[in-house]
Protein backbone atom coordinates (compact mmCIF):
# COMPACT_ATOMS: atom_id res chain seq x y z
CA UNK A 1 63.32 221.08 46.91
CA UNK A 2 64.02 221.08 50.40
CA UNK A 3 60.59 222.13 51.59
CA UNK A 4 59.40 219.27 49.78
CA UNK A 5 60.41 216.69 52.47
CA UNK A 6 58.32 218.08 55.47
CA UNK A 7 55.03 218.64 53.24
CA UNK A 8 55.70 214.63 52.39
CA UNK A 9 55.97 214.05 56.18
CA UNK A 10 52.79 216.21 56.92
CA UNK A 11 51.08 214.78 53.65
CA UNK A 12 51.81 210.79 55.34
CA UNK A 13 50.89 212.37 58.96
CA UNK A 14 47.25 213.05 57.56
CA UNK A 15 47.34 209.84 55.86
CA UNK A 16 48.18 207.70 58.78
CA UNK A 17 45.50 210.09 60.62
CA UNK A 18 42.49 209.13 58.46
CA UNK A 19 43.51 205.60 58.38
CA UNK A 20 43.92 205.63 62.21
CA UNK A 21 40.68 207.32 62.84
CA UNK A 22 39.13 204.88 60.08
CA UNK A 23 40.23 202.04 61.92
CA UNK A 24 38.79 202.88 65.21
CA UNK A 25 35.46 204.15 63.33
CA UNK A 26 35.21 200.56 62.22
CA UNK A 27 36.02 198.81 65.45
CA UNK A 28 33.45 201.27 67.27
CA UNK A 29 30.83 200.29 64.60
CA UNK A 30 31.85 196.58 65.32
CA UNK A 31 31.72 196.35 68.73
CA UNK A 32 28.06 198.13 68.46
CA UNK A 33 27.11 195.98 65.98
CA UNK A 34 28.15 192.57 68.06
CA UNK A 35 26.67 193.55 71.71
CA UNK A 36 23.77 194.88 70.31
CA UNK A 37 23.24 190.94 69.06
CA UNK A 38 23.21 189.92 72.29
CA UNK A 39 20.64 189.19 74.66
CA UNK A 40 19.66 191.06 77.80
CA UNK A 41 20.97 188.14 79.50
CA UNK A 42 24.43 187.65 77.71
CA UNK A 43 24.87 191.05 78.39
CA UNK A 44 24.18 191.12 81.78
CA UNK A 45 26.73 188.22 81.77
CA UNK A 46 29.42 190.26 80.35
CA UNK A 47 28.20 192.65 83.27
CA UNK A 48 26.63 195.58 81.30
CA UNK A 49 23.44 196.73 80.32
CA UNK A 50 21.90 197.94 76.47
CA UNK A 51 22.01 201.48 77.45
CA UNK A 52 25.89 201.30 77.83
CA UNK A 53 27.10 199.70 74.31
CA UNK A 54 27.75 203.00 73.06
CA UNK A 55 29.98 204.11 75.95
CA UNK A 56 31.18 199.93 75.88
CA UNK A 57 31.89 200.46 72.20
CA UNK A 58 34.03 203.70 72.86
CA UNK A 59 35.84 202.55 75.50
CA UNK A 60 36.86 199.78 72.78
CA UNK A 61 39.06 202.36 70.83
């Protein structure tokens, strides 16, 4: 019974894990999503270029 507790705790670990890295999957797929709606222009506002949404995006997580 007593090994029972720590295979919980890895058991949540892995669940917090894949939620974590599901999370930032999302908000990399989000942030791709919204630059790559912007203009040349807007984007050269925001002081980057269409080549660097990917790295942008990454950066984001």
């Amino acid at each position: 019974m007593a090994s029972a507790l720590p295979r919980r705790k890895e058991s949540k670990k892995k669940e917090m894990n894949i939620l974590r890295n599901y999370r930032n999957w999302r908000r990399y797929r989000e942030t791709v999503s919204e630059l790559s709606r912007l203009s040349n222009r807007e984007l050269s506002d925001l002081g980057i270029n269409r080549a660097e949404i990917q790295s942008v995006a990454r950066r984001s997580i």
